[in-house]
PDB file of N, CA and C in Angstrom:
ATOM      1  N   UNK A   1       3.860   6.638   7.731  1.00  0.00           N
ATOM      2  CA  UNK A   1       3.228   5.809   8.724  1.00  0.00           C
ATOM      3  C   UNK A   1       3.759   4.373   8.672  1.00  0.00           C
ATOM      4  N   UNK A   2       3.951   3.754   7.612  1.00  0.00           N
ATOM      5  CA  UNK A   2       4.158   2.450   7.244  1.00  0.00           C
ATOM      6  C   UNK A   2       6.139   2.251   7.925  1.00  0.00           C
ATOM      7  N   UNK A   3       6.765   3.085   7.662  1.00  0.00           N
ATOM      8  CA  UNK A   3       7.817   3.168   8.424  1.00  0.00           C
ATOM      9  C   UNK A   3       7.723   3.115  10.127  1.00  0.00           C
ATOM     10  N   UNK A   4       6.685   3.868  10.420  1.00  0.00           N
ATOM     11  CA  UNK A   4       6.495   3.962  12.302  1.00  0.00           C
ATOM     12  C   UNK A   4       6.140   2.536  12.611  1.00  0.00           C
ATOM     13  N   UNK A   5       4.641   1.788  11.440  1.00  0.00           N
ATOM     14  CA  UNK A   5       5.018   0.372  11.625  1.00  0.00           C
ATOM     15  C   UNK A   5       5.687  -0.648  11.900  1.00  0.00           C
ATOM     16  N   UNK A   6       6.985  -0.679  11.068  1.00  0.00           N
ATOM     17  CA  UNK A   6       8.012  -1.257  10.854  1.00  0.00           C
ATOM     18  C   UNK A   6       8.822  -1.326  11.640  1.00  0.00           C
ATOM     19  N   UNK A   7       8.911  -0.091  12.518  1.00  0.00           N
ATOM     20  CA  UNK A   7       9.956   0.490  13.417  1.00  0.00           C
ATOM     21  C   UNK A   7       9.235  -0.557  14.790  1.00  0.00           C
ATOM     22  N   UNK A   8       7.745  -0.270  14.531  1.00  0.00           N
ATOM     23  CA  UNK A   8       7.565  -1.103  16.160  1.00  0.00           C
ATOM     24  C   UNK A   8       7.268  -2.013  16.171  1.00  0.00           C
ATOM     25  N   UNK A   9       7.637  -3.223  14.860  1.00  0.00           N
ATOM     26  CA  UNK A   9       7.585  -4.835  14.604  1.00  0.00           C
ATOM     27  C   UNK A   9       8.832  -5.036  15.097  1.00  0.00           C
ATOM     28  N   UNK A  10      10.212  -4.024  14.441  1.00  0.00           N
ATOM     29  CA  UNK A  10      11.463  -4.657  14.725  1.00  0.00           C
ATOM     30  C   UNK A  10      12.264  -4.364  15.893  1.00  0.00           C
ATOM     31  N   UNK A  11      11.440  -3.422  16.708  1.00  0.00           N
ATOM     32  CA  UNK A  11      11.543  -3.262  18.207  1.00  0.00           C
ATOM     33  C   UNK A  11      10.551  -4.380  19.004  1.00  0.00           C
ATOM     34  N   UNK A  12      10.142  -5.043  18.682  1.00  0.00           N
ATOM     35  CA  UNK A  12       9.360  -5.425  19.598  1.00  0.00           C
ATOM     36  C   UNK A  12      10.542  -6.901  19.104  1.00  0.00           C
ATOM     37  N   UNK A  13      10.166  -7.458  17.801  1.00  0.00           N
ATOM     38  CA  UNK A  13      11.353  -8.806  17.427  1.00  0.00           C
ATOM     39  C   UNK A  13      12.479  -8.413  18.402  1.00  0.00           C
ATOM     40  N   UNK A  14      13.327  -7.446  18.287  1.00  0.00           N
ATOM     41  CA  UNK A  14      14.917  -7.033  19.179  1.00  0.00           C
ATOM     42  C   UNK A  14      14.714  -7.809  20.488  1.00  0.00           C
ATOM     43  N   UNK A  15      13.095  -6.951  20.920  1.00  0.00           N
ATOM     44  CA  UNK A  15      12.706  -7.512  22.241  1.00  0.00           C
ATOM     45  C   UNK A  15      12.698  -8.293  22.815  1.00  0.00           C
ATOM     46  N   UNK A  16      12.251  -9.357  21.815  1.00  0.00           N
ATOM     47  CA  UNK A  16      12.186 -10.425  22.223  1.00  0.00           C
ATOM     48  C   UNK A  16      12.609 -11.814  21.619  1.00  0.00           C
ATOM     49  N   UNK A  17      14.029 -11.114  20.937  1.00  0.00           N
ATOM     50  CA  UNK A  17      15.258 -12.389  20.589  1.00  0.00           C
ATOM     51  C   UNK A  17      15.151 -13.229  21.199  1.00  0.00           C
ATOM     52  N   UNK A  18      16.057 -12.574  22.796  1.00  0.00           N
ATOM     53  CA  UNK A  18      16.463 -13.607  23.876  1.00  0.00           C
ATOM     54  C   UNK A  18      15.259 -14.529  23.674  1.00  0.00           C
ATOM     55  N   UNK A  19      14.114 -14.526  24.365  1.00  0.00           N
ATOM     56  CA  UNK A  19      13.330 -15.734  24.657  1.00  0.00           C
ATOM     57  C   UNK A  19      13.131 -16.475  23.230  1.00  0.00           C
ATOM     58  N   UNK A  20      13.349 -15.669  22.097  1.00  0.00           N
ATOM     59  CA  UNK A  20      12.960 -16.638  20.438  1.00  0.00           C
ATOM     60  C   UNK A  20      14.180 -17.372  20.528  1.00  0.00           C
ATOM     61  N   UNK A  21      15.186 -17.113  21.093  1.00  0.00           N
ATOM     62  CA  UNK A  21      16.779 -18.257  20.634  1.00  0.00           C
ATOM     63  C   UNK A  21      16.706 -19.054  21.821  1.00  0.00           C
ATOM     64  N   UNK A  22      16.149 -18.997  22.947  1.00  0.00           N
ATOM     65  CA  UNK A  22      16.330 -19.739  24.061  1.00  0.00           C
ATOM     66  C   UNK A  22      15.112 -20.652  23.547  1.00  0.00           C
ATOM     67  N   UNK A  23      14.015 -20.985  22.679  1.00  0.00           N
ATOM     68  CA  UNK A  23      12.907 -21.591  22.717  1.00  0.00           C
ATOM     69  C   UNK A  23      13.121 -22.586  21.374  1.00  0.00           C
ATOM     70  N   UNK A  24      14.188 -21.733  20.661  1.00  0.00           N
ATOM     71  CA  UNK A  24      14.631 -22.106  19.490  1.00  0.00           C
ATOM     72  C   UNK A  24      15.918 -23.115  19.945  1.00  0.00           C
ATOM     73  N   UNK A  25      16.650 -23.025  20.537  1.00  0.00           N
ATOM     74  CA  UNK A  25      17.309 -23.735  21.427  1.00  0.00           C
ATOM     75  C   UNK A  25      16.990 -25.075  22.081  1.00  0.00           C
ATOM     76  N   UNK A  26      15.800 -24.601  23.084  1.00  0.00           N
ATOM     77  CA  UNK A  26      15.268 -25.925  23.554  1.00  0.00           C
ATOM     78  C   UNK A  26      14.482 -26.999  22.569  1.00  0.00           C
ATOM     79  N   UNK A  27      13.974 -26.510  21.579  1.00  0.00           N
ATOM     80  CA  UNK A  27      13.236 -27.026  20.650  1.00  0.00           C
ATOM     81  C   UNK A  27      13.882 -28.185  19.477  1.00  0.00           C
ATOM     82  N   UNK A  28      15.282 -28.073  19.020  1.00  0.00           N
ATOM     83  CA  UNK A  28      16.194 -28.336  17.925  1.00  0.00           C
ATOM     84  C   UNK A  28      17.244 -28.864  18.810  1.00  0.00           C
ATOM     85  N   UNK A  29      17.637 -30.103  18.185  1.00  0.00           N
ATOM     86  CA  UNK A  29      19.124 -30.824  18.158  1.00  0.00           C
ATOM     87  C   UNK A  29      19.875 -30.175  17.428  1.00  0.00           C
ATOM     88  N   UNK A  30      20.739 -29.622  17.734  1.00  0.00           N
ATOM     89  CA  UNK A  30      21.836 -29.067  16.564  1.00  0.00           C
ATOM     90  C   UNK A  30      22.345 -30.287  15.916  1.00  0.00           C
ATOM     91  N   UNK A  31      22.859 -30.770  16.455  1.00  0.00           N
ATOM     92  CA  UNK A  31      23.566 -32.613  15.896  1.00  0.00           C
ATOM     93  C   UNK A  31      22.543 -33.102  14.239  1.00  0.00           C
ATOM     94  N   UNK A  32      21.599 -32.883  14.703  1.00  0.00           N
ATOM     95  CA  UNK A  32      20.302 -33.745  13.962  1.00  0.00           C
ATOM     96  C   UNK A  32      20.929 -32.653  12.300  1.00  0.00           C
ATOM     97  N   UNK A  33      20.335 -33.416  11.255  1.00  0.00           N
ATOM     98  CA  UNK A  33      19.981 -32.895  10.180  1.00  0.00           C
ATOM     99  C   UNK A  33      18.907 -33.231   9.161  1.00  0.00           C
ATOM    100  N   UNK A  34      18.749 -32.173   8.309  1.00  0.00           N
ATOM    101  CA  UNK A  34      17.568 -32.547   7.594  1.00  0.00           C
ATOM    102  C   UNK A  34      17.718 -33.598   6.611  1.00  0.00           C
ATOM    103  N   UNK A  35      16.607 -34.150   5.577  1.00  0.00           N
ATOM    104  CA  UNK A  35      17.435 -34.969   4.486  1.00  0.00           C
ATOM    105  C   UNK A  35      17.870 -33.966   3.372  1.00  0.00           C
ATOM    106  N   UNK A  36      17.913 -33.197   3.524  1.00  0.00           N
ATOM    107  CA  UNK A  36      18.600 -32.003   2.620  1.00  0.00           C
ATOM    108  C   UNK A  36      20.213 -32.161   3.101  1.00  0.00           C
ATOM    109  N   UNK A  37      20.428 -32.126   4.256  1.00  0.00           N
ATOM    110  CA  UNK A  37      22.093 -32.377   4.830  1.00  0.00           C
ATOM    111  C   UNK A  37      22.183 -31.217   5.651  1.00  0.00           C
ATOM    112  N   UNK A  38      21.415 -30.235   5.575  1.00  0.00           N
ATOM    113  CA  UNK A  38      21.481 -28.874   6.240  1.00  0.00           C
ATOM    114  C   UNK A  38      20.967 -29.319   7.828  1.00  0.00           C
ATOM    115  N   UNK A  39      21.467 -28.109   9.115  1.00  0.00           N
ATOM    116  CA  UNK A  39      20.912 -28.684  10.017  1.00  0.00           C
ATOM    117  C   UNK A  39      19.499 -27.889  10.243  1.00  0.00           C
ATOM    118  N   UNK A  40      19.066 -28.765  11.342  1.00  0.00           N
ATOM    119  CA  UNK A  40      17.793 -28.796  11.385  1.00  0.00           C
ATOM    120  C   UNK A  40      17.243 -27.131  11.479  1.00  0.00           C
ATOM    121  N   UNK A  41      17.712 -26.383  12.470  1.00  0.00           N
ATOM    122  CA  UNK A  41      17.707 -24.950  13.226  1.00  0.00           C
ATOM    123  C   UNK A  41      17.644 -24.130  11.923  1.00  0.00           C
ATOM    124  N   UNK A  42      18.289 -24.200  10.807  1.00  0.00           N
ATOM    125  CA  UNK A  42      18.969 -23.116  10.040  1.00  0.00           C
ATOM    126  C   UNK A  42      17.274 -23.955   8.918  1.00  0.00           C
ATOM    127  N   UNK A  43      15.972 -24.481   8.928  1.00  0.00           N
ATOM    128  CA  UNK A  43      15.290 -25.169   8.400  1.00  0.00           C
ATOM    129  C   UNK A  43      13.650 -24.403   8.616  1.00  0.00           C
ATOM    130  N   UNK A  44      14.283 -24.217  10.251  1.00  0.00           N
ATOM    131  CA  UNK A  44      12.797 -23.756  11.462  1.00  0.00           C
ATOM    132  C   UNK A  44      12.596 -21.858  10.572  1.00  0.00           C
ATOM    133  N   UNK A  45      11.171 -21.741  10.572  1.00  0.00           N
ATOM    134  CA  UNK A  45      10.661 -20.409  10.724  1.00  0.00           C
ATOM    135  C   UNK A  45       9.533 -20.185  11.266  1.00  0.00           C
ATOM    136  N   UNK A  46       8.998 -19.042  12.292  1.00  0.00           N
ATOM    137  CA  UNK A  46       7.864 -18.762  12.559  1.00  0.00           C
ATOM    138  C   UNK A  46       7.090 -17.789  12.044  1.00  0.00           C
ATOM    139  N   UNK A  47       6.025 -17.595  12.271  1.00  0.00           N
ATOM    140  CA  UNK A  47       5.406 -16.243  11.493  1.00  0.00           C
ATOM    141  C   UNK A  47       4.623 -16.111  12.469  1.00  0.00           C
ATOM    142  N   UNK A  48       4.558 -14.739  13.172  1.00  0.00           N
ATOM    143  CA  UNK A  48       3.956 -13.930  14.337  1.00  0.00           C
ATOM    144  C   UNK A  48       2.858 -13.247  13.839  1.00  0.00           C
ATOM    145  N   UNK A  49       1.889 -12.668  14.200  1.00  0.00           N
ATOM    146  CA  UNK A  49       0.473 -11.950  14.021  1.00  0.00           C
ATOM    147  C   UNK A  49       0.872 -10.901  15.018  1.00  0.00           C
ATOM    148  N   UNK A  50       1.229  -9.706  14.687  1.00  0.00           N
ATOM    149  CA  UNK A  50       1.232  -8.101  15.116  1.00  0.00           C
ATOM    150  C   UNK A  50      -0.400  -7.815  14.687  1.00  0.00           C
ATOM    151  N   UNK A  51      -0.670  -7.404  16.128  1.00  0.00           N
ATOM    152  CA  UNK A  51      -2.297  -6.512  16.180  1.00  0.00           C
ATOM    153  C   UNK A  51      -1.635  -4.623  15.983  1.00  0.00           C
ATOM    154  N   UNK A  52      -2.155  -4.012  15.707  1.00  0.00           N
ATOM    155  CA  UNK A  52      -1.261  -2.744  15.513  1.00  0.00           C
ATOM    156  C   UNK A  52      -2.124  -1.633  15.367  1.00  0.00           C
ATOM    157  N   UNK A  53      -2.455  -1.017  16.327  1.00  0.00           N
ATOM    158  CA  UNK A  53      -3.740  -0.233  16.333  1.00  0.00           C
ATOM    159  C   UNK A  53      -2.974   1.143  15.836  1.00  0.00           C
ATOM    160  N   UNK A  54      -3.768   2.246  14.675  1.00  0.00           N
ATOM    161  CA  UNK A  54      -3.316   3.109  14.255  1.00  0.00           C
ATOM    162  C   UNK A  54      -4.306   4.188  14.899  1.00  0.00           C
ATOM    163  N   UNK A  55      -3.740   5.393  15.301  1.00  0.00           N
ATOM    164  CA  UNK A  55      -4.768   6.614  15.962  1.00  0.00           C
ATOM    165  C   UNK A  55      -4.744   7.661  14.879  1.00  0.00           C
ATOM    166  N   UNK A  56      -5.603   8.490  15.504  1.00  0.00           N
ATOM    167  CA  UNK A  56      -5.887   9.447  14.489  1.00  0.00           C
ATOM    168  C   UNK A  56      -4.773  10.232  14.250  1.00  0.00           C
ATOM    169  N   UNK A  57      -4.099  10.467  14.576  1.00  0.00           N
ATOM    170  CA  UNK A  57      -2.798  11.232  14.539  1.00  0.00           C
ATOM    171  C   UNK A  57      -1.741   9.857  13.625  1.00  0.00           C
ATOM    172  N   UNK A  58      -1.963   8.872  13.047  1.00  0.00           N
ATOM    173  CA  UNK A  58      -1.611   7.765  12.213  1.00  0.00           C
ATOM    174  C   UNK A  58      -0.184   7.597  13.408  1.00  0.00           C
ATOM    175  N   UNK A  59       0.004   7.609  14.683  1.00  0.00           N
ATOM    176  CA  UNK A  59       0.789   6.874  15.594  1.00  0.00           C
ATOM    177  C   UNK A  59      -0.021   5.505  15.202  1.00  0.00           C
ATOM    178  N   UNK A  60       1.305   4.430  15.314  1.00  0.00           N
ATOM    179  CA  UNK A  60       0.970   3.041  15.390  1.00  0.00           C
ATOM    180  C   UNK A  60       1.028   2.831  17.063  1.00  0.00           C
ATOM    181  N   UNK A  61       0.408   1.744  17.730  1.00  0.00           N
ATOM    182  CA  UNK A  61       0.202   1.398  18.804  1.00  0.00           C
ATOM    183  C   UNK A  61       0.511  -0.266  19.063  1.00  0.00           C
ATOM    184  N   UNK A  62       1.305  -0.832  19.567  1.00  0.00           N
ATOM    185  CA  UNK A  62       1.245  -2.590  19.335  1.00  0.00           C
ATOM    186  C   UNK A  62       0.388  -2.742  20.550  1.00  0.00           C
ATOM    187  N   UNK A  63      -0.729  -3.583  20.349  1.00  0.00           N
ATOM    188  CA  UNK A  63      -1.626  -3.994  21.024  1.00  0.00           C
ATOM    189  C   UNK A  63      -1.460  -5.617  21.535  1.00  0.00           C
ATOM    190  N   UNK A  64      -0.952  -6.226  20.426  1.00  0.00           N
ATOM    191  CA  UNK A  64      -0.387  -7.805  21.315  1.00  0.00           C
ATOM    192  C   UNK A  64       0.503  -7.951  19.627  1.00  0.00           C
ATOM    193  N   UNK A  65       1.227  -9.034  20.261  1.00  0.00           N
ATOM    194  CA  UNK A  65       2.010 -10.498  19.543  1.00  0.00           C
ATOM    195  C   UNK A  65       1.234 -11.608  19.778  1.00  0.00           C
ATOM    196  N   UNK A  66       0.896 -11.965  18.082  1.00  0.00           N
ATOM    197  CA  UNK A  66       0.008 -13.515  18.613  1.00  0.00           C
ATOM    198  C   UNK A  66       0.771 -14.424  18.160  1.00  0.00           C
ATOM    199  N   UNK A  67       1.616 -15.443  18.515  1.00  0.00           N
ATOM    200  CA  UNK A  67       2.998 -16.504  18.495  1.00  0.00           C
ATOM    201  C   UNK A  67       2.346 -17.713  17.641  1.00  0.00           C
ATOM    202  N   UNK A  68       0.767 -17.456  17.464  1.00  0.00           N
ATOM    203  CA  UNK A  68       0.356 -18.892  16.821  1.00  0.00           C
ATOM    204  C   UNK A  68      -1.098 -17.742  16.271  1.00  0.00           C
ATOM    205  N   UNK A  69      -0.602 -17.373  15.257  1.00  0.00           N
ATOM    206  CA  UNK A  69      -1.824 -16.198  14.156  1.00  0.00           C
ATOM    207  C   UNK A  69      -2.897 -17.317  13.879  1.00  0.00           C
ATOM    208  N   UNK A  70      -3.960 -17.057  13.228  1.00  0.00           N
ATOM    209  CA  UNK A  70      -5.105 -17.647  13.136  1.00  0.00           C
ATOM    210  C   UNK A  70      -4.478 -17.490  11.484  1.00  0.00           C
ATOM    211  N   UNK A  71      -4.922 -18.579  10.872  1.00  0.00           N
ATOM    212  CA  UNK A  71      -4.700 -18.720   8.920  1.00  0.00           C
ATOM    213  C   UNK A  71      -6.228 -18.823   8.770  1.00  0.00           C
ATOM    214  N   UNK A  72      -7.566 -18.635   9.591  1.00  0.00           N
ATOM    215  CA  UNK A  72      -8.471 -19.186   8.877  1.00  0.00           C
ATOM    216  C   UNK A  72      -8.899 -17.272   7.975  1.00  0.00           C
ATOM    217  N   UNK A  73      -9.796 -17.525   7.344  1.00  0.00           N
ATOM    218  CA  UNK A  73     -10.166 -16.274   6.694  1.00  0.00           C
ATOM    219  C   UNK A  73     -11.693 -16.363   6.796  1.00  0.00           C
ATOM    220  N   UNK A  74     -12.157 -15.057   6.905  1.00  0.00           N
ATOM    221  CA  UNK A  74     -13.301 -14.341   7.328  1.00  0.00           C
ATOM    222  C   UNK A  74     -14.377 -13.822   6.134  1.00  0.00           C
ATOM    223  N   UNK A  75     -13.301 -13.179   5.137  1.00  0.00           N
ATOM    224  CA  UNK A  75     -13.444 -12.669   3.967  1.00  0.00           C
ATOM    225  C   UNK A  75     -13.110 -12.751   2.634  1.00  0.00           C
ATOM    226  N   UNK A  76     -13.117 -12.786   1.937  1.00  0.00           N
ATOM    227  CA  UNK A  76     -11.804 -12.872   0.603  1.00  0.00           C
ATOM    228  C   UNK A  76     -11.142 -11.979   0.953  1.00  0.00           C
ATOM    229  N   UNK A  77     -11.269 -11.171   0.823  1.00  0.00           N
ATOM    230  CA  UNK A  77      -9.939 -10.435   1.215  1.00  0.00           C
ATOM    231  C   UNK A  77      -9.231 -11.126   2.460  1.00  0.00           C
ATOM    232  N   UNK A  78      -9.745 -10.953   3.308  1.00  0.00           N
ATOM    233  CA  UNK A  78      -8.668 -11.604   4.079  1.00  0.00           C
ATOM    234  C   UNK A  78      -7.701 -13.398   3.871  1.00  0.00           C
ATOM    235  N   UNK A  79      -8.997 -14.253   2.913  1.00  0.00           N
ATOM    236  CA  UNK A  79      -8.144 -14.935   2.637  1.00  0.00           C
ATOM    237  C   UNK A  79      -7.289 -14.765   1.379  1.00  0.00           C
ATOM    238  N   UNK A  80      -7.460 -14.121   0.265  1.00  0.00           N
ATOM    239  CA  UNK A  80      -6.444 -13.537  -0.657  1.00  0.00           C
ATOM    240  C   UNK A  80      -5.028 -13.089   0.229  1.00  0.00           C
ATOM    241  N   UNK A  81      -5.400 -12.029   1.571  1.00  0.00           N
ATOM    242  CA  UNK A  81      -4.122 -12.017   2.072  1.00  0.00           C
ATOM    243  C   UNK A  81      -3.213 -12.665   2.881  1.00  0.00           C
ATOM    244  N   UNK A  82      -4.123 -13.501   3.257  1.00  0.00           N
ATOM    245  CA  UNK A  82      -3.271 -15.150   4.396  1.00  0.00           C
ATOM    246  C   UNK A  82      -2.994 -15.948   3.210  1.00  0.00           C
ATOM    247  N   UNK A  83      -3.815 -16.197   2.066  1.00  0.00           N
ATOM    248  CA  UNK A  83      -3.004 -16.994   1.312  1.00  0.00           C
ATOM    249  C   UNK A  83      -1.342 -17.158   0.169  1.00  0.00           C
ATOM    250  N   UNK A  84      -1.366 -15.426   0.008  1.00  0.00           N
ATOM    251  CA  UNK A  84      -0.286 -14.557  -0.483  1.00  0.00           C
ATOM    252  C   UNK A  84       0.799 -14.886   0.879  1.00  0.00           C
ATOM    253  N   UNK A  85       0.436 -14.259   2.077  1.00  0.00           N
ATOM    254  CA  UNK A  85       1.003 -14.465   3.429  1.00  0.00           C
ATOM    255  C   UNK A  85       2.271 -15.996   3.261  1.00  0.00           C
ATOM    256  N   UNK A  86       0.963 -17.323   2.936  1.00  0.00           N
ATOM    257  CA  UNK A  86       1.544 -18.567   3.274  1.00  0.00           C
ATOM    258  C   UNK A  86       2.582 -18.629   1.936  1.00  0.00           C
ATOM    259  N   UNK A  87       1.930 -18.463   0.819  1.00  0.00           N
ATOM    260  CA  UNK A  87       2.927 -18.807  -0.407  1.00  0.00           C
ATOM    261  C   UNK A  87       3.903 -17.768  -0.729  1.00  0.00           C
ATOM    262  N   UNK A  88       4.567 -16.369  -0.079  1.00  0.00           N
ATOM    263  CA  UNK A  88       5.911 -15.444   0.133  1.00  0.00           C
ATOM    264  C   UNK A  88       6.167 -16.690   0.884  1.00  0.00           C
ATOM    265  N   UNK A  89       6.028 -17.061   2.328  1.00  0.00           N
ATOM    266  CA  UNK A  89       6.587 -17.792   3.524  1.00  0.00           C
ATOM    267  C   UNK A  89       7.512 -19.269   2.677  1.00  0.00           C
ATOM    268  N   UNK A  90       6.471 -19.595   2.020  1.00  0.00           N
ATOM    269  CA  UNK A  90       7.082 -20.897   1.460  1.00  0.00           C
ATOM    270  C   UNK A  90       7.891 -20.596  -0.095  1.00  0.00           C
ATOM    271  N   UNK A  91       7.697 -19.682  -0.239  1.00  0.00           N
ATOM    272  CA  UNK A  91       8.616 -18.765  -1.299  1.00  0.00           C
ATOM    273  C   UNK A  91      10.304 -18.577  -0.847  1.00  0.00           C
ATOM    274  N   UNK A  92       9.901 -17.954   0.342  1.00  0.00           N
ATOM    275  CA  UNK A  92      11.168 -17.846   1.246  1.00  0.00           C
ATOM    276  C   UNK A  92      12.286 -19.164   1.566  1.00  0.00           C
ATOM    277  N   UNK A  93      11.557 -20.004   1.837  1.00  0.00           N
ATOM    278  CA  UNK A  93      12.328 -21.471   2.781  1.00  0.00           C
ATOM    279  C   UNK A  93      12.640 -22.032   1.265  1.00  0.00           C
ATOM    280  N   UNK A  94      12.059 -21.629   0.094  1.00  0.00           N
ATOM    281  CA  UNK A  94      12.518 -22.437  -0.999  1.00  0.00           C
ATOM    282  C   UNK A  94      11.552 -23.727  -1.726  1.00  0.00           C
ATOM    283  N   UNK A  95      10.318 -23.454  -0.806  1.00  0.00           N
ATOM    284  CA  UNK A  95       9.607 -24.672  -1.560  1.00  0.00           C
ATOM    285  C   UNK A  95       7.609 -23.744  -2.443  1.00  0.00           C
ATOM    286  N   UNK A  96       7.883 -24.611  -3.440  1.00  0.00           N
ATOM    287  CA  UNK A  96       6.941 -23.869  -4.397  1.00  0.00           C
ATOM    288  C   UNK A  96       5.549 -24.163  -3.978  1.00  0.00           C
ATOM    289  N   UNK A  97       4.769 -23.101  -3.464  1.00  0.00           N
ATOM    290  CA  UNK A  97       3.925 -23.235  -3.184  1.00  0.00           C
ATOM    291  C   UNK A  97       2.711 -23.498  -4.342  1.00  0.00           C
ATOM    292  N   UNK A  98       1.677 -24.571  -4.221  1.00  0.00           N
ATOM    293  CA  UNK A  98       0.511 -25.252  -4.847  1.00  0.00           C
ATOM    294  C   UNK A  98      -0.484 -24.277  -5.433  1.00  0.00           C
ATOM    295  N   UNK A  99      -0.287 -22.776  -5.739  1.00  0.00           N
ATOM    296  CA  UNK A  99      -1.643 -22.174  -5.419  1.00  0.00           C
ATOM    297  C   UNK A  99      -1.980 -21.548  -6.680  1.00  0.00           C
ATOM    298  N   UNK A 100      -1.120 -21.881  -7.953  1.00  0.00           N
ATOM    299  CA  UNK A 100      -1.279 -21.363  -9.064  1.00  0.00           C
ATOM    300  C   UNK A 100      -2.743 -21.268  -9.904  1.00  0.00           C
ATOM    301  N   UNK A 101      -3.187 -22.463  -9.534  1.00  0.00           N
ATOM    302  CA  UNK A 101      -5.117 -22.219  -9.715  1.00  0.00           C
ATOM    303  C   UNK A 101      -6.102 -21.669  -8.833  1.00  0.00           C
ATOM    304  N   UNK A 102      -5.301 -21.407  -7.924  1.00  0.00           N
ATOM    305  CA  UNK A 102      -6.480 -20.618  -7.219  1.00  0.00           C
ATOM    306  C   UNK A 102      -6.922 -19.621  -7.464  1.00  0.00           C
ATOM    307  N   UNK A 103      -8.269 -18.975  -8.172  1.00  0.00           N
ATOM    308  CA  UNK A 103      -8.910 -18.230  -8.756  1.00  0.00           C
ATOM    309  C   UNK A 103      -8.842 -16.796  -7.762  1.00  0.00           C
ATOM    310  N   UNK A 104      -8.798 -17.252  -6.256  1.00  0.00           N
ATOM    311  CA  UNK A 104      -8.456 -15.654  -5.704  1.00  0.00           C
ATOM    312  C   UNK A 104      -7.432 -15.144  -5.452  1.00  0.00           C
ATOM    313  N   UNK A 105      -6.613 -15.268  -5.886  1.00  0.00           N
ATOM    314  CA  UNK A 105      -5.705 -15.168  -6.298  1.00  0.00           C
ATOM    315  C   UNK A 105      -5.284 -14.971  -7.537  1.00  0.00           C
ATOM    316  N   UNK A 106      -6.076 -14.683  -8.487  1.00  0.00           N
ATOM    317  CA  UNK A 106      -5.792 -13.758  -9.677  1.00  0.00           C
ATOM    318  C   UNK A 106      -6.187 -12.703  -9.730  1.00  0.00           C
TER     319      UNK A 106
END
């Protein structure tokens, strides 16, 4: 199942390159750079919210793309997993995320 997932996050991303590089485009000076020396574009990341409804037959279903996800949390669990979420993200770009005392998170 977790594969049929996957399959219809990176069909739907394919989908919708064009408008992510044309927005990514209008958004960034290429010229410009960071104070790192790197340019600005190769700096930018977004993180999308896939709704993904599963049926009884465990078909996945994409129900929307949300372009601006909600970070607040409802539950512990849910904030244990937006907060894991933010510190991979900032794991990724290279900067160490603050969250080593946070108790939910052990």
């Amino acid at each position: 199942m977790m594969q049929d997932v996957e399959d219809v996050v990176i069909k739907t991303v394919i989908s919708a390159e064009p408008q992510m590089a044309t927005n990514l485009h209008r958004s960034t000076n290429y010229s410009s750079c960071s104070e790192l020396g790197a340019p600005v574009h190769q700096n930018l990341f977004e993180i999308y919210g896939f709704d993904i409804l599963v049926d009884a037959n465990l078909r996945p279903w994409l129900l929307e793309v949300n372009v601006c996800p909600s970070f607040s949390s409802s539950s512990p669990l849910d904030k244990r997993i937006k907060s894991q979420l933010m510190a991979d993200a900032f794991t990724l770009v290279g900067a160490a995320p603050l969250i080593a005392h946070d108790s939910c998170l052990a």
